[in-house]
N, C-alpha and C. Protein backbone atom coordinates (compact mmCIF):
# COMPACT_ATOMS: atom_id res chain seq x y z
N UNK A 1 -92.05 246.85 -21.68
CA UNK A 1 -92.52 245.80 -20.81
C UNK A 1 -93.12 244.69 -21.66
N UNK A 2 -92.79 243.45 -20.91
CA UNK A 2 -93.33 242.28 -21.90
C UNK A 2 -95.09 242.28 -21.94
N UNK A 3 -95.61 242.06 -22.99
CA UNK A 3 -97.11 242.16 -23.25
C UNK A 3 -97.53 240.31 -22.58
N UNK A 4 -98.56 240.62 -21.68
CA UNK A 4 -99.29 239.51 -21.28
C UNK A 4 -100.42 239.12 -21.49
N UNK A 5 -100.77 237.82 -22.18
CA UNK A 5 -102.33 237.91 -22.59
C UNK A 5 -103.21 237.42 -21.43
N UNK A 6 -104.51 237.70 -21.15
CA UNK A 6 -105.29 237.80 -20.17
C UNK A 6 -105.20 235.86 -20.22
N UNK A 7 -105.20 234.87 -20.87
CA UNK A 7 -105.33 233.61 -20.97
C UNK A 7 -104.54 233.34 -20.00
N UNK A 8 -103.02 233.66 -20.41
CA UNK A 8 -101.84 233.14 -19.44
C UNK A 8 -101.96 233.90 -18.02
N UNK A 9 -102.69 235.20 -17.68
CA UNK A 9 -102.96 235.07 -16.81
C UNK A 9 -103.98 234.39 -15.92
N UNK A 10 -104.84 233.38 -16.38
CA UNK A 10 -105.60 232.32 -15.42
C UNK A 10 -104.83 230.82 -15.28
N UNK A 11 -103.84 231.05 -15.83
CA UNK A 11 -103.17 229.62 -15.65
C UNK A 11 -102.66 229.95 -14.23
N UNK A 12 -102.61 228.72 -13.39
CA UNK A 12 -101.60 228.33 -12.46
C UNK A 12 -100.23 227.76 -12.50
N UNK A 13 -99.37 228.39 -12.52
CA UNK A 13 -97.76 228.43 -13.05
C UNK A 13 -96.93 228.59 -11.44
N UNK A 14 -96.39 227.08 -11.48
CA UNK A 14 -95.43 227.32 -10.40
C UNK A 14 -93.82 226.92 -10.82
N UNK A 15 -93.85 227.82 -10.77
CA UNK A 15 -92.30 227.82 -11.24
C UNK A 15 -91.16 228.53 -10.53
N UNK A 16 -89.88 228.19 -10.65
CA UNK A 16 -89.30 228.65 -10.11
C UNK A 16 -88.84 230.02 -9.75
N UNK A 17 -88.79 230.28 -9.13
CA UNK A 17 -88.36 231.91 -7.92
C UNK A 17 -87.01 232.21 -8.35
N UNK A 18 -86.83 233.56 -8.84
CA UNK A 18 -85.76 234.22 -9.40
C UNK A 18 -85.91 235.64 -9.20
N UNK A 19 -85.17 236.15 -8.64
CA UNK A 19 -85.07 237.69 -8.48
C UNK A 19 -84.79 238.22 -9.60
N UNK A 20 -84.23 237.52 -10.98
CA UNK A 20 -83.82 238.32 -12.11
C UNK A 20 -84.93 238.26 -12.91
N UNK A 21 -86.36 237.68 -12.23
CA UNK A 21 -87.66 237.41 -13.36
C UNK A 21 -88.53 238.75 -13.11
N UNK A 22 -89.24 239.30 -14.51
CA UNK A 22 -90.16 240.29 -13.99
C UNK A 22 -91.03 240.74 -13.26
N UNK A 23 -90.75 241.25 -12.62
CA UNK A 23 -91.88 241.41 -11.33
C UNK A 23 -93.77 241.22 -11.88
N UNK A 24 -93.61 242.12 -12.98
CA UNK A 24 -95.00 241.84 -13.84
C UNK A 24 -95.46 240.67 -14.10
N UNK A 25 -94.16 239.43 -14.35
CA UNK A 25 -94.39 238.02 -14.33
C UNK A 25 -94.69 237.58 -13.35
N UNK A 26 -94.03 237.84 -12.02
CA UNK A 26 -94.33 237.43 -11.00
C UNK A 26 -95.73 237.78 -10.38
N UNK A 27 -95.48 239.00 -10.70
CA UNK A 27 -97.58 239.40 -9.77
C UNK A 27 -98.66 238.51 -10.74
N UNK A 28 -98.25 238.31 -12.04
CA UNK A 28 -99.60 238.22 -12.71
C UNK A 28 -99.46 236.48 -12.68
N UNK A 29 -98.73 235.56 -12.06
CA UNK A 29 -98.55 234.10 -11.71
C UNK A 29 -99.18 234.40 -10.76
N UNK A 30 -98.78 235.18 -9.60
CA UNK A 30 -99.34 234.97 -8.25
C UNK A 30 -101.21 235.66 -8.14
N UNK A 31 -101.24 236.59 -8.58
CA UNK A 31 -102.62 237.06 -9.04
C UNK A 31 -103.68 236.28 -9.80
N UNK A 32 -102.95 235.28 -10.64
CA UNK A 32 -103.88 234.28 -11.43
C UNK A 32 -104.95 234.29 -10.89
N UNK A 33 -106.02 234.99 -11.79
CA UNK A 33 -107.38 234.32 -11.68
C UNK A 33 -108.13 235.91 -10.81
N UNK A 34 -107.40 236.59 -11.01
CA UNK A 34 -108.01 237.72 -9.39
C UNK A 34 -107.51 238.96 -10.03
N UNK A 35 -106.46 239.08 -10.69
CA UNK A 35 -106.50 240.50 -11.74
C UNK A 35 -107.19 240.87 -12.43
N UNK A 36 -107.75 239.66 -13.86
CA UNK A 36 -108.59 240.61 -14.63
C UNK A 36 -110.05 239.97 -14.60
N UNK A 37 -110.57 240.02 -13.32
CA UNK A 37 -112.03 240.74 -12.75
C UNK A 37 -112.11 241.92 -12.87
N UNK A 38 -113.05 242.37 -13.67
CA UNK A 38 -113.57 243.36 -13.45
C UNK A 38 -113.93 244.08 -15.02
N UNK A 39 -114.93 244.80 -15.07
CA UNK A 39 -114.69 245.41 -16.57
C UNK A 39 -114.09 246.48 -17.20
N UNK A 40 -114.29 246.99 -16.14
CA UNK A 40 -113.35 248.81 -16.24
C UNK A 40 -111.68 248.39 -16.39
N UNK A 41 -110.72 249.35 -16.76
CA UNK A 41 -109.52 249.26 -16.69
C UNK A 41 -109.10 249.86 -15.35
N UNK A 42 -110.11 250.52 -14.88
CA UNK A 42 -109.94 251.28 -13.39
C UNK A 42 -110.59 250.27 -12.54
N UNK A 43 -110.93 249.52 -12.02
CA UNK A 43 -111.57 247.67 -11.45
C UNK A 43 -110.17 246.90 -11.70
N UNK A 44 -109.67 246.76 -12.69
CA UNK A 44 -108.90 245.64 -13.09
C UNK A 44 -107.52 246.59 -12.27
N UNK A 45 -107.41 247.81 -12.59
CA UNK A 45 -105.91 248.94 -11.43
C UNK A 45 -106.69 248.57 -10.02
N UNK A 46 -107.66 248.44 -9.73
CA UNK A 46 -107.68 248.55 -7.95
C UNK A 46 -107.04 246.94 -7.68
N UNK A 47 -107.70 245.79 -8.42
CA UNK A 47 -107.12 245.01 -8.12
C UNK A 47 -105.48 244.08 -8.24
N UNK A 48 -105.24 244.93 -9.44
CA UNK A 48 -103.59 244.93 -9.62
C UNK A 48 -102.50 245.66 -8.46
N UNK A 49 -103.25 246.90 -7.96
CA UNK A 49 -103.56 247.51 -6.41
C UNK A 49 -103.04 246.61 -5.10
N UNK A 50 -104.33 246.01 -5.12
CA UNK A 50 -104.48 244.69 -4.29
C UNK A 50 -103.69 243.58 -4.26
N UNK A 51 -103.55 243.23 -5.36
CA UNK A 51 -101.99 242.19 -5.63
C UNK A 51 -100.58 242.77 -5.18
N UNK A 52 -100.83 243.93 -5.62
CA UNK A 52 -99.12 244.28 -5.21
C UNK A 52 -99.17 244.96 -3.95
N UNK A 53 -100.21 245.46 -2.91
CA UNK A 53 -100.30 245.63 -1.77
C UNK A 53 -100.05 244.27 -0.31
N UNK A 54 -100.55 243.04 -1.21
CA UNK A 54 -101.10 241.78 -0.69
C UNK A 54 -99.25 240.90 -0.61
N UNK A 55 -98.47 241.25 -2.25
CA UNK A 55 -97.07 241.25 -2.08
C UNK A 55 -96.14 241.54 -1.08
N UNK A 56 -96.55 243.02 -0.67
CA UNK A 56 -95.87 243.84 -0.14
C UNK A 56 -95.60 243.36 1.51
N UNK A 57 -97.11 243.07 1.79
CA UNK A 57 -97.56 242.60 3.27
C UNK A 57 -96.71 241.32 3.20
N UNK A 58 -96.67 240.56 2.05
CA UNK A 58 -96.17 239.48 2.17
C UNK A 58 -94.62 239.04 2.81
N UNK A 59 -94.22 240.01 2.36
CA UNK A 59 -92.83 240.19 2.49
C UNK A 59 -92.35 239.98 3.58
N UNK A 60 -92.82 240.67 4.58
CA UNK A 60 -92.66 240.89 6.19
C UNK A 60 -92.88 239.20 7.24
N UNK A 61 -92.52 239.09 8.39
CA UNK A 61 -92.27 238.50 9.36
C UNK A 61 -93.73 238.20 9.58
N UNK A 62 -94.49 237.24 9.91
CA UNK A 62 -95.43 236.69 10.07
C UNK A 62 -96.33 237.79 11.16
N UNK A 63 -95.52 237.82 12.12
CA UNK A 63 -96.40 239.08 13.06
C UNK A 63 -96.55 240.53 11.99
N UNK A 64 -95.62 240.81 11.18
CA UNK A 64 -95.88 242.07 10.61
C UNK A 64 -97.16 241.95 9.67
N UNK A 65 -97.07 240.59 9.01
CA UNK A 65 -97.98 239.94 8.36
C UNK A 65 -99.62 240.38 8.56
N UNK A 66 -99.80 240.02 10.36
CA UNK A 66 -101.40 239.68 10.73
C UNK A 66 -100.92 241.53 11.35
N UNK A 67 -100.05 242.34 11.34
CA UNK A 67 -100.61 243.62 11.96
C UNK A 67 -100.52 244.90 10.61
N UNK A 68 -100.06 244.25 9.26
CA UNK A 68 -100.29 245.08 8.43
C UNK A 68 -101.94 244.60 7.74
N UNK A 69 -102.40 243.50 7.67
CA UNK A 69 -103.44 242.70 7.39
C UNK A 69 -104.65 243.67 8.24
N UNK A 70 -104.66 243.96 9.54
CA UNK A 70 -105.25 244.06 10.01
C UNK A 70 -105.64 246.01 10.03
N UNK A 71 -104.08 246.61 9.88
CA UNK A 71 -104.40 247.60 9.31
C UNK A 71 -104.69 247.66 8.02
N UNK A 72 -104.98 247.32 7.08
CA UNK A 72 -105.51 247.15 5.86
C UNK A 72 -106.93 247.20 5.78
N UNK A 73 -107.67 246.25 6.86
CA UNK A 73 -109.12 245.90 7.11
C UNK A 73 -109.57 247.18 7.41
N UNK A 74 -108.88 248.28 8.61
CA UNK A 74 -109.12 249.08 9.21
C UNK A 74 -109.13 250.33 8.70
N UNK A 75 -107.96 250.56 7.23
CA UNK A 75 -108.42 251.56 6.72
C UNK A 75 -109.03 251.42 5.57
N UNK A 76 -109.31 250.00 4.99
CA UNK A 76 -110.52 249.95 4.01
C UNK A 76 -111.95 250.22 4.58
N UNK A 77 -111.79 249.97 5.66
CA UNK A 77 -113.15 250.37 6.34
C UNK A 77 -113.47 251.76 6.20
N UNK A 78 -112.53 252.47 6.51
CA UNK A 78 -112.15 253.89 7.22
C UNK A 78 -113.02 254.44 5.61
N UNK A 79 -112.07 253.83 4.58
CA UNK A 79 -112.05 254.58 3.27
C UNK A 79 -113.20 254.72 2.14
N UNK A 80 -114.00 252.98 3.09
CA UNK A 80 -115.70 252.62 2.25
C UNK A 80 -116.27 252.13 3.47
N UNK A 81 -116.52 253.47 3.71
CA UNK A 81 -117.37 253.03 5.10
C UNK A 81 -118.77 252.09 4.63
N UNK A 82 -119.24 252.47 3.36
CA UNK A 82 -120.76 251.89 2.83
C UNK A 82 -120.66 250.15 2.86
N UNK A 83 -119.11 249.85 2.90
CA UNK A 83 -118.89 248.28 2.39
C UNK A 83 -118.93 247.56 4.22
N UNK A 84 -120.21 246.33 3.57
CA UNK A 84 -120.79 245.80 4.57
C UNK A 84 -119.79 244.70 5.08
N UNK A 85 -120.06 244.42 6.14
CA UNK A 85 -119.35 243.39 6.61
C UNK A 85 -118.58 242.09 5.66
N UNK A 86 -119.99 241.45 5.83
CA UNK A 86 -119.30 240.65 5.01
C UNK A 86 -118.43 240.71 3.92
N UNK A 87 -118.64 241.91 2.94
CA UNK A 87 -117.99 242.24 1.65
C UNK A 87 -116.77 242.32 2.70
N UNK A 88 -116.22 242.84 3.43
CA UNK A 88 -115.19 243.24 4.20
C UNK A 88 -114.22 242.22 3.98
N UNK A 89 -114.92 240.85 4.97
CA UNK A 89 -114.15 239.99 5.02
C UNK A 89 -114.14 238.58 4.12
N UNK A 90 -115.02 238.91 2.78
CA UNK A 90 -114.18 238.50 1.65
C UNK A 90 -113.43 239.09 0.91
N UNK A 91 -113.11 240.52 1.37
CA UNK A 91 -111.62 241.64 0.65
C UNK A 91 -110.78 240.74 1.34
N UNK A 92 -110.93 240.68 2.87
CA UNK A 92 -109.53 240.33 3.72
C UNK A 92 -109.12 238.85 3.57
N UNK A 93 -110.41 238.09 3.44
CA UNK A 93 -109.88 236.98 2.40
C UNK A 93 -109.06 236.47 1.32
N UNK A 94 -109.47 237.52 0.43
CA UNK A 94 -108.54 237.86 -1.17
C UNK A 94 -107.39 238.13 -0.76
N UNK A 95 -107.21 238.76 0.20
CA UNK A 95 -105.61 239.37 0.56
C UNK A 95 -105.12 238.41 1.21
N UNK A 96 -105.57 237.83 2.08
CA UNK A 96 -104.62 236.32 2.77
C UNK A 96 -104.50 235.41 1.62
N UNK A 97 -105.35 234.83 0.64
CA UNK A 97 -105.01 234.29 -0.31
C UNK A 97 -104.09 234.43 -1.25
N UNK A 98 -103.91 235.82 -1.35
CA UNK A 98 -102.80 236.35 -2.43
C UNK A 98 -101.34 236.20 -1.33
N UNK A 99 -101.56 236.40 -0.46
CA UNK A 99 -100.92 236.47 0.68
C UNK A 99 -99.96 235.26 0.35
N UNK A 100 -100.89 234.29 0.89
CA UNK A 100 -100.30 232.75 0.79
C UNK A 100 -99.69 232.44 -0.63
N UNK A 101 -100.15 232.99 -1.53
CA UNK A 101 -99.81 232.48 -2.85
C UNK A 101 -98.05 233.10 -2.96
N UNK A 102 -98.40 234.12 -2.64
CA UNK A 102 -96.70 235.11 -3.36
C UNK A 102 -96.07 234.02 -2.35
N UNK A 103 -95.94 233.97 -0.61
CA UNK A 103 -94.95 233.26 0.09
C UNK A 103 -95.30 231.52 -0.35
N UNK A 104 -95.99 230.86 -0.72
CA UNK A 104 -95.72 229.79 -1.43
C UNK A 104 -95.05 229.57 -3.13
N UNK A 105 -95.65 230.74 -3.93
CA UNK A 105 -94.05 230.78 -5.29
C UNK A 105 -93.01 231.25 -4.91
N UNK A 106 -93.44 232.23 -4.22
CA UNK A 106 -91.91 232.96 -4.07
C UNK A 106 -91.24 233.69 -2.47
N UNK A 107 -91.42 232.76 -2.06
CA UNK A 107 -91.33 232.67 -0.77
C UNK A 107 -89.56 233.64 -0.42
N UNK A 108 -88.53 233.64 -1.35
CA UNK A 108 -87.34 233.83 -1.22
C UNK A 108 -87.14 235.30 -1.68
N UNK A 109 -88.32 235.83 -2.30
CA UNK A 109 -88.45 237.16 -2.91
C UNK A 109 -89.04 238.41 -2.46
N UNK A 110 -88.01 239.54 -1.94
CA UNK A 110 -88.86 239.95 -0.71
C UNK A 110 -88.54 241.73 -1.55
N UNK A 111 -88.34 241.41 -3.07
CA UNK A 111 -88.36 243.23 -3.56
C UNK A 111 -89.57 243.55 -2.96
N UNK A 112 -90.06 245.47 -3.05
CA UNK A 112 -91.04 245.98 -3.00
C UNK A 112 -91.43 246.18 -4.30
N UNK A 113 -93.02 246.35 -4.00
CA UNK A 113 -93.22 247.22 -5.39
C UNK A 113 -93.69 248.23 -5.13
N UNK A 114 -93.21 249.69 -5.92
CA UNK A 114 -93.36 250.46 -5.52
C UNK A 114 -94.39 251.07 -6.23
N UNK A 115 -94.54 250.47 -7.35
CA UNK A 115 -95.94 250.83 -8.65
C UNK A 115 -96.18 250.01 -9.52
N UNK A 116 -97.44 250.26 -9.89
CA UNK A 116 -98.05 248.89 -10.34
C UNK A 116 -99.27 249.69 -11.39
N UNK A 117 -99.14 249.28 -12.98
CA UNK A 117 -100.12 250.16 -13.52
C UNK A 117 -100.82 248.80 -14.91
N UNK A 118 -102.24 248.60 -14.94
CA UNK A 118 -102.49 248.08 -15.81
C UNK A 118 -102.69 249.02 -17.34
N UNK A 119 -102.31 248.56 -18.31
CA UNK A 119 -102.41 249.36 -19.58
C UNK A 119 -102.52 248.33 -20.57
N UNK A 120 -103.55 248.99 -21.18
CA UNK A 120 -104.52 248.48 -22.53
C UNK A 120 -103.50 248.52 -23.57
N UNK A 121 -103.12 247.80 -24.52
CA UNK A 121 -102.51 247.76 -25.66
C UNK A 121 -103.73 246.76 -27.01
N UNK A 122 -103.99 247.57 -27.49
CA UNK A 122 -105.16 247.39 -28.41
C UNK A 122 -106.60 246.59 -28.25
N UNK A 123 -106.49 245.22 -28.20
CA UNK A 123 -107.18 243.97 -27.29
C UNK A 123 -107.13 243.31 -26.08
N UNK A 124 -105.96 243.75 -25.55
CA UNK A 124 -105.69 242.94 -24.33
C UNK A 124 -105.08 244.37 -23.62
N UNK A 125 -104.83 243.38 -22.46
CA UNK A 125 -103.79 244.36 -21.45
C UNK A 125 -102.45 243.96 -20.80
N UNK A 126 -101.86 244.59 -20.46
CA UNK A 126 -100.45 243.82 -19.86
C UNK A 126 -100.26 245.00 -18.56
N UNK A 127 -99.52 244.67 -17.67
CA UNK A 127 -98.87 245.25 -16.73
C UNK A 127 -97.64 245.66 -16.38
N UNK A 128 -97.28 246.85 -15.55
CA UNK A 128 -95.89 247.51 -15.75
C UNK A 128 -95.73 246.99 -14.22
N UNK A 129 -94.65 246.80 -13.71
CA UNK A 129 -94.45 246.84 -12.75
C UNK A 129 -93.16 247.48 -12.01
N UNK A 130 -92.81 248.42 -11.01
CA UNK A 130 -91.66 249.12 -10.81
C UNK A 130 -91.42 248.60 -9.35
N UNK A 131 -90.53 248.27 -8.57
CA UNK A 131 -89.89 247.74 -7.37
C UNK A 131 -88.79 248.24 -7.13
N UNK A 132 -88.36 247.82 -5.82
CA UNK A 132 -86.93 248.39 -5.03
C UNK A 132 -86.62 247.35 -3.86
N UNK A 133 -85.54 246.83 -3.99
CA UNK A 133 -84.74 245.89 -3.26
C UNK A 133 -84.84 247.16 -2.15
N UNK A 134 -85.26 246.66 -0.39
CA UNK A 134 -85.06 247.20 0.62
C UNK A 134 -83.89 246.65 1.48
């Protein structure tokens, strides 16, 4: 997998939409700025998580959109019951934002991903990414 440095991931890169481009390229354009939060390598996987969950939703028909969105809210709740409201609905925020971002680059790109793993390579980190045309 191609190695990505954490720099090029805070750039904003709009570029053109290609199904033959790496998916790893693609999440970590559309993720800019929202992947590598965090300090742990297990923080930086929930939210690589979150990107390719936020993809996934993306994909779908606008109604599937606001009723997978909404189950999302419902079993993050379910899953951290301790997380207060508000934290809630700046998660569900992050996810409409990522939301909007994948269908504004890549609006024509509707693979899944089916796994998504961040990994440390000495100083930095890069991402694997695995998908399936449905």
């Amino acid at each position: 997998m191609e190695q990505i440095s954490e720099q090029r991931l805070t750039q904003s890169t709009y570029s053109t939409p290609s199904p033959k481009r790496k998916m790893s390229e693609m999440i970590s354009e559309m993720a800019a700025g929202f992947l590598w939060v965090g300090d742990t390598i297990g923080e930086r996987q929930n939210r690589l998580n979150a990107a390719c969950t936020a993809w996934n939703m993306a994909c779908g028909s606008p109604e599937a959109r606001r009723r997978l969105l909404d189950q999302y809210r419902k079993t993050y709740r379910q899953m951290n019951p301790a997380v207060t409201l508000n934290d809630l609905a700046n998660i569900v925020k992050d996810m409409e934002t990522l939301m909007d971002r994948k269908l504004q680059m890549f609006p024509d790109d509707t693979r899944q991903i089916v796994s998504a793993k961040v990994v440390k390579v000495e100083q930095t980190f890069r991402i694997e990414v695995a998908s399936a045309t449905l």
